[in-house]
C-alpha atoms as a PDB file:
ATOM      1  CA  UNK A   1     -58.483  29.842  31.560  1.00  0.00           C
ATOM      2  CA  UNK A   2     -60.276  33.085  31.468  1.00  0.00           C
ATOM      3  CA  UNK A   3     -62.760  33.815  28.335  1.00  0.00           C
ATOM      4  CA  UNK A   4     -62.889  37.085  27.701  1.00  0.00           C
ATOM      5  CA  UNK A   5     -65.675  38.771  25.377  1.00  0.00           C
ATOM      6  CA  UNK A   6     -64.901  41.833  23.333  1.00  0.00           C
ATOM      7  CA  UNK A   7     -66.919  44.272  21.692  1.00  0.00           C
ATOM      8  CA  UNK A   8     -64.945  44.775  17.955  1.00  0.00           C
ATOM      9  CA  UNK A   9     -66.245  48.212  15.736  1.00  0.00           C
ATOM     10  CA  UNK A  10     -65.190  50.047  12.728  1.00  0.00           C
ATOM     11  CA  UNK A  11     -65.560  53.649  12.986  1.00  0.00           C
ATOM     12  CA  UNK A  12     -63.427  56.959  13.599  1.00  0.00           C
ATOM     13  CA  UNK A  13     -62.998  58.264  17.052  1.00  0.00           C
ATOM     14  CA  UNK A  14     -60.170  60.748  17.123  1.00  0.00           C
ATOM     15  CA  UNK A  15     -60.278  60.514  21.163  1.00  0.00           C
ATOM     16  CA  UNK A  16     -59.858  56.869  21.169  1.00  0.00           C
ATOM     17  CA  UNK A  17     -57.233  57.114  18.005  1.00  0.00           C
ATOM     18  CA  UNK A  18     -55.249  59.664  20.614  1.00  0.00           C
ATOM     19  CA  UNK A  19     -55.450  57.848  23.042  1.00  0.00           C
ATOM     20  CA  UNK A  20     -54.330  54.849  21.195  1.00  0.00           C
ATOM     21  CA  UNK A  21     -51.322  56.819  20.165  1.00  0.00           C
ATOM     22  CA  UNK A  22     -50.811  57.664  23.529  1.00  0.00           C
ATOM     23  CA  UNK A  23     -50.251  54.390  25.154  1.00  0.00           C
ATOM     24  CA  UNK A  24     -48.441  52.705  21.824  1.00  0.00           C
ATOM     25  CA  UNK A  25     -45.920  55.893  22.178  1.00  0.00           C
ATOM     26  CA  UNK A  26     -45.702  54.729  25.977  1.00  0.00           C
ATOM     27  CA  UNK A  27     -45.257  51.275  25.252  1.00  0.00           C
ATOM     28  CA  UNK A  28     -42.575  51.629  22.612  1.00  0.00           C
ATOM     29  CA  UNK A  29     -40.645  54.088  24.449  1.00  0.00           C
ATOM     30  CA  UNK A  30     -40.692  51.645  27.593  1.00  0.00           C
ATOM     31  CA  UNK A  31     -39.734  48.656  25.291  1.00  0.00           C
ATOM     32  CA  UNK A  32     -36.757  50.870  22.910  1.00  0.00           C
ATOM     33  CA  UNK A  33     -33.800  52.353  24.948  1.00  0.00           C
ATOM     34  CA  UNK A  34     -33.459  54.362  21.546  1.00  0.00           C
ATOM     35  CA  UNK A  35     -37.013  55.716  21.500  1.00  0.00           C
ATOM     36  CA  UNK A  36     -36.871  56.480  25.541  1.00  0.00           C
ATOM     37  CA  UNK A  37     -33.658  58.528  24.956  1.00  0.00           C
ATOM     38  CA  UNK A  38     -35.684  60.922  22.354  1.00  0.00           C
ATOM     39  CA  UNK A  39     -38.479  61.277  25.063  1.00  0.00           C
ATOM     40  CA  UNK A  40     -38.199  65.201  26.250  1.00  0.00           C
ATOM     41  CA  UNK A  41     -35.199  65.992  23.315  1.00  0.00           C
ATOM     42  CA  UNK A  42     -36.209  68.308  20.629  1.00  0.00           C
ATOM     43  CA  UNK A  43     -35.684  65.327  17.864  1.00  0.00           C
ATOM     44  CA  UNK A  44     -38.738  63.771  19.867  1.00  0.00           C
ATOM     45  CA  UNK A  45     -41.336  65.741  17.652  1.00  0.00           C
ATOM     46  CA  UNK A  46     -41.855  65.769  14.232  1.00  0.00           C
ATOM     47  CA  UNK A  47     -41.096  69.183  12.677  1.00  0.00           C
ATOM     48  CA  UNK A  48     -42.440  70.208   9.227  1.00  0.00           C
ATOM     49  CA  UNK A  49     -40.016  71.817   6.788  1.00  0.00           C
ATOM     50  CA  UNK A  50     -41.509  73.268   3.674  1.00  0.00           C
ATOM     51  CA  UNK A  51     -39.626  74.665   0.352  1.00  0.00           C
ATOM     52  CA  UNK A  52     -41.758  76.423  -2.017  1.00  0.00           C
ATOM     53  CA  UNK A  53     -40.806  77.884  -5.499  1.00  0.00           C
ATOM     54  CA  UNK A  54     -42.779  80.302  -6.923  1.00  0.00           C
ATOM     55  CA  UNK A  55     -42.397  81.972 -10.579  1.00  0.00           C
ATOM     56  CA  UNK A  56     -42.075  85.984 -10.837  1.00  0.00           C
ATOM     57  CA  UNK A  57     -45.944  86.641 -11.047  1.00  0.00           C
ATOM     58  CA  UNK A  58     -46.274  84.940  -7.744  1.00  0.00           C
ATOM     59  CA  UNK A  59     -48.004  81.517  -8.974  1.00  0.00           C
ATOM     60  CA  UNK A  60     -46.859  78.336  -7.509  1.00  0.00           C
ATOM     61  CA  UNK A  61     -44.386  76.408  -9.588  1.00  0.00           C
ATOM     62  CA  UNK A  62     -43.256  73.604  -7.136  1.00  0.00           C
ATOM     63  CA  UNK A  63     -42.935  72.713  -3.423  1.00  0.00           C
ATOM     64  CA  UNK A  64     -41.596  70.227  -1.324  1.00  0.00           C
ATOM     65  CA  UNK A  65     -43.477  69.042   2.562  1.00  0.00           C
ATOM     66  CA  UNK A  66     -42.057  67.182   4.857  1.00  0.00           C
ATOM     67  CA  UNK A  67     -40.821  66.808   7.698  1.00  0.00           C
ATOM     68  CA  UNK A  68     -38.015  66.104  10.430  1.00  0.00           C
ATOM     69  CA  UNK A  69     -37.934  63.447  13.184  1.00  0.00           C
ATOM     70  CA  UNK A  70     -34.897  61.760  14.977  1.00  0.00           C
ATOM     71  CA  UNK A  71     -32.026  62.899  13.068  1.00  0.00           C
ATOM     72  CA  UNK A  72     -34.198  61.785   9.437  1.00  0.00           C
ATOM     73  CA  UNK A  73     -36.188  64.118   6.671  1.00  0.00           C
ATOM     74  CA  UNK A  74     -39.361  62.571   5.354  1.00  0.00           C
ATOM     75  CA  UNK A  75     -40.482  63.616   2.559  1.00  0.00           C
ATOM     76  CA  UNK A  76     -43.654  63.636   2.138  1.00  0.00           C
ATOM     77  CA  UNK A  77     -44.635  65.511  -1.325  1.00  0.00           C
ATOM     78  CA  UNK A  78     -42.180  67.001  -4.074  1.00  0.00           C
ATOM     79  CA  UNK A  79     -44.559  68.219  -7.260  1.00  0.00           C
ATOM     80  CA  UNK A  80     -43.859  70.598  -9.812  1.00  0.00           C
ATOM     81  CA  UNK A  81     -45.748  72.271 -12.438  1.00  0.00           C
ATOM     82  CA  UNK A  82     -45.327  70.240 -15.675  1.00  0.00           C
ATOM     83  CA  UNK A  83     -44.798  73.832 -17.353  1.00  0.00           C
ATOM     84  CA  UNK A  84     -41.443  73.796 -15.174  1.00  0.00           C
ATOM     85  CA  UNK A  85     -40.138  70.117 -15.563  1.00  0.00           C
ATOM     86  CA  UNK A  86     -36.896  69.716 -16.608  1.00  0.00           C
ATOM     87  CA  UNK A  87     -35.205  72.924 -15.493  1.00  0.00           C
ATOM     88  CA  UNK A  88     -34.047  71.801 -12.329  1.00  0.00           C
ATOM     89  CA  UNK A  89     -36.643  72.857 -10.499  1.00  0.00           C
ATOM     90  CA  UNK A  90     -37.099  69.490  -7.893  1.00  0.00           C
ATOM     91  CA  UNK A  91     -32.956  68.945  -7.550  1.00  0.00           C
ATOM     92  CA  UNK A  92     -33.491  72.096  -6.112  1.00  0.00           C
ATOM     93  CA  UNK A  93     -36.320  72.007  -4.109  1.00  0.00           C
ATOM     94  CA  UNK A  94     -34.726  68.505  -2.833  1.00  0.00           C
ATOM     95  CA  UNK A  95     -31.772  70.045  -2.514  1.00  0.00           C
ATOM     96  CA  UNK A  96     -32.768  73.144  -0.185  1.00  0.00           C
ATOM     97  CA  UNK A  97     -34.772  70.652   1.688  1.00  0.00           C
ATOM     98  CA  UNK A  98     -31.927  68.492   2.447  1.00  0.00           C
ATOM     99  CA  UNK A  99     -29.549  71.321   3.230  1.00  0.00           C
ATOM    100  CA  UNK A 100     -31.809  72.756   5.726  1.00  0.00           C
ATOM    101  CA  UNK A 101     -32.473  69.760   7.165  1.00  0.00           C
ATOM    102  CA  UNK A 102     -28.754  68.336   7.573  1.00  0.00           C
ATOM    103  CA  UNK A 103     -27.256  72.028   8.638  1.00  0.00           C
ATOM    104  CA  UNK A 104     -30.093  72.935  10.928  1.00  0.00           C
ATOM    105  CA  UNK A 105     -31.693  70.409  12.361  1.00  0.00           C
ATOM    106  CA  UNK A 106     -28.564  67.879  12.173  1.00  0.00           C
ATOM    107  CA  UNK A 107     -30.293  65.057  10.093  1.00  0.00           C
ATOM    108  CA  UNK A 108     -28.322  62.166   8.973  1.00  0.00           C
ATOM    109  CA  UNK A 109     -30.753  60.459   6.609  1.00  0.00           C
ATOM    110  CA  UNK A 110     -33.738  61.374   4.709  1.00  0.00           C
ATOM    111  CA  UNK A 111     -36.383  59.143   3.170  1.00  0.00           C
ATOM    112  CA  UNK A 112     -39.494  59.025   0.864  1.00  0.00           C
ATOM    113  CA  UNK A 113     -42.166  56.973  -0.735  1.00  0.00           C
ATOM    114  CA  UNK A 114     -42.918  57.459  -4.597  1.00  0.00           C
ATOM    115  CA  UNK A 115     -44.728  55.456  -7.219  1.00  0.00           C
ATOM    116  CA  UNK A 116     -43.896  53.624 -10.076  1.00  0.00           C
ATOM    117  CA  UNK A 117     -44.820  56.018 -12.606  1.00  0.00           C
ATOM    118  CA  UNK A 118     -44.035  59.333 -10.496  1.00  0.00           C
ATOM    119  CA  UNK A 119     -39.887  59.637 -10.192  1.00  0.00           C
ATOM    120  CA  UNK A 120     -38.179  56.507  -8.925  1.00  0.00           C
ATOM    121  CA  UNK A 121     -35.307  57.485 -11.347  1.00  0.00           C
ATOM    122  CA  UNK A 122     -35.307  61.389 -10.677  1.00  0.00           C
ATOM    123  CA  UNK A 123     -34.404  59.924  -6.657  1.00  0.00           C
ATOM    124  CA  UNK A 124     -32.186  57.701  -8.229  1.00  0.00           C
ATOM    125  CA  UNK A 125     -29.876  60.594  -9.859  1.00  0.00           C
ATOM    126  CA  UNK A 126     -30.598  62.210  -6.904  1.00  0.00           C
ATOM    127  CA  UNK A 127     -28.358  59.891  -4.331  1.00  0.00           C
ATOM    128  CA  UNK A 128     -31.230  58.131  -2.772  1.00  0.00           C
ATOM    129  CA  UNK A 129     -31.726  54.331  -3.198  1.00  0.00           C
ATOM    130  CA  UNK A 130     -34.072  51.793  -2.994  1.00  0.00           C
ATOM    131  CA  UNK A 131     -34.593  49.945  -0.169  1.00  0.00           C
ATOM    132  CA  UNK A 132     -38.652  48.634  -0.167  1.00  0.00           C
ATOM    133  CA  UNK A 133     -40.219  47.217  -3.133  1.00  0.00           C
ATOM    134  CA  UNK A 134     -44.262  46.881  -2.836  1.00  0.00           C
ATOM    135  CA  UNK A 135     -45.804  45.205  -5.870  1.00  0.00           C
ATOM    136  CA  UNK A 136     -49.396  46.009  -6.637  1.00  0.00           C
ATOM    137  CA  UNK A 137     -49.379  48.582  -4.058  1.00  0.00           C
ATOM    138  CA  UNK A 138     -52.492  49.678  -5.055  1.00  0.00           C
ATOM    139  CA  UNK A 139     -53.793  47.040  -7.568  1.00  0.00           C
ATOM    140  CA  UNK A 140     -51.345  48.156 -10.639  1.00  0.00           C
ATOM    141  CA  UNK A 141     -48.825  50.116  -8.988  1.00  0.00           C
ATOM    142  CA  UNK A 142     -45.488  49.809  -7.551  1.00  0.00           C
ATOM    143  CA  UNK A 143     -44.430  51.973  -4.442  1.00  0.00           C
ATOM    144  CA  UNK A 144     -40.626  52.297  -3.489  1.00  0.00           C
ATOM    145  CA  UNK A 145     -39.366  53.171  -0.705  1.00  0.00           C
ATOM    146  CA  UNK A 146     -36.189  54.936  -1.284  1.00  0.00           C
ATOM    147  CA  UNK A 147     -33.269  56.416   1.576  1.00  0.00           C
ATOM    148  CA  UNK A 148     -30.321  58.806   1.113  1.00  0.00           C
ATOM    149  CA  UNK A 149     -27.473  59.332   3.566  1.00  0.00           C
ATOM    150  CA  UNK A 150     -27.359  63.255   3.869  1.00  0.00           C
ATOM    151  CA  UNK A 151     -23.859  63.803   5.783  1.00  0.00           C
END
């Protein structure tokens, strides 16, 4: 038996968190037929798709980031002004986001993580469903995970 002593820290070190990333993105794609048929595709990366919505003076009154990765939308943030809820305004930034994403970049699925107490239901009414459930995720909240089939 060999005994083997490591040296275990805590702190940030983008080069070694790269290189991490590196070799787990090795590893997976050696270990997933799936993942090792992305490698050198354009669905390999990650590519960020932004809607914004802006009123007539120019001021911000919503937006939607995300992004697109193997045939899937994430996304990441959908907030609008409170002055601007319920007019529509985040079907259609959802919306936009979705169309772009299905009719130019050929995704199949999209997905997102929301709270408890941010717009479950609005996703809901919007076609997506829930398919994670985290209680107490953090201490007094509740995060779903929700999908949507987009074609």
């Amino acid at each position: 038996m060999v005994c083997r002593m490591f040296r275990i820290e805590t702190e940030v070190d983008k080069a070694r968190r790269d290189l991490l990333r590196s070799r787990l993105l090795d590893t997976n794609t050696k270990a997933s037929p799936v993942l090792a048929a992305l490698r050198g595709t354009p669905a390999e990366r990650e590519v960020p798709l932004h809607v914004w919505a802006s009123t007539e003076a120019g001021e911000l009154a919503g937006g939607l980031v995300g992004h697109t990765w193997a045939s899937w939308l994430h996304v990441t943030y959908l907030w609008v002004d409170d002055r601007h809820r319920g007019a529509g305004l985040g079907s259609r930034l959802l919306g936009e986001a979705e169309r772009v994403a299905r009719r130019d970049r050929g995704c199949r699925s999209a997905r997102l993580e929301t709270w408890n107490f941010q717009a479950p239901d609005f996703y809901r009414k919007q076609g997506y469903q829930v398919v994670c459930v985290i209680e107490d995720y953090p201490p007094g909240l509740t995060e779903y995970t929700l999908t949507k089939t987009l074609v």
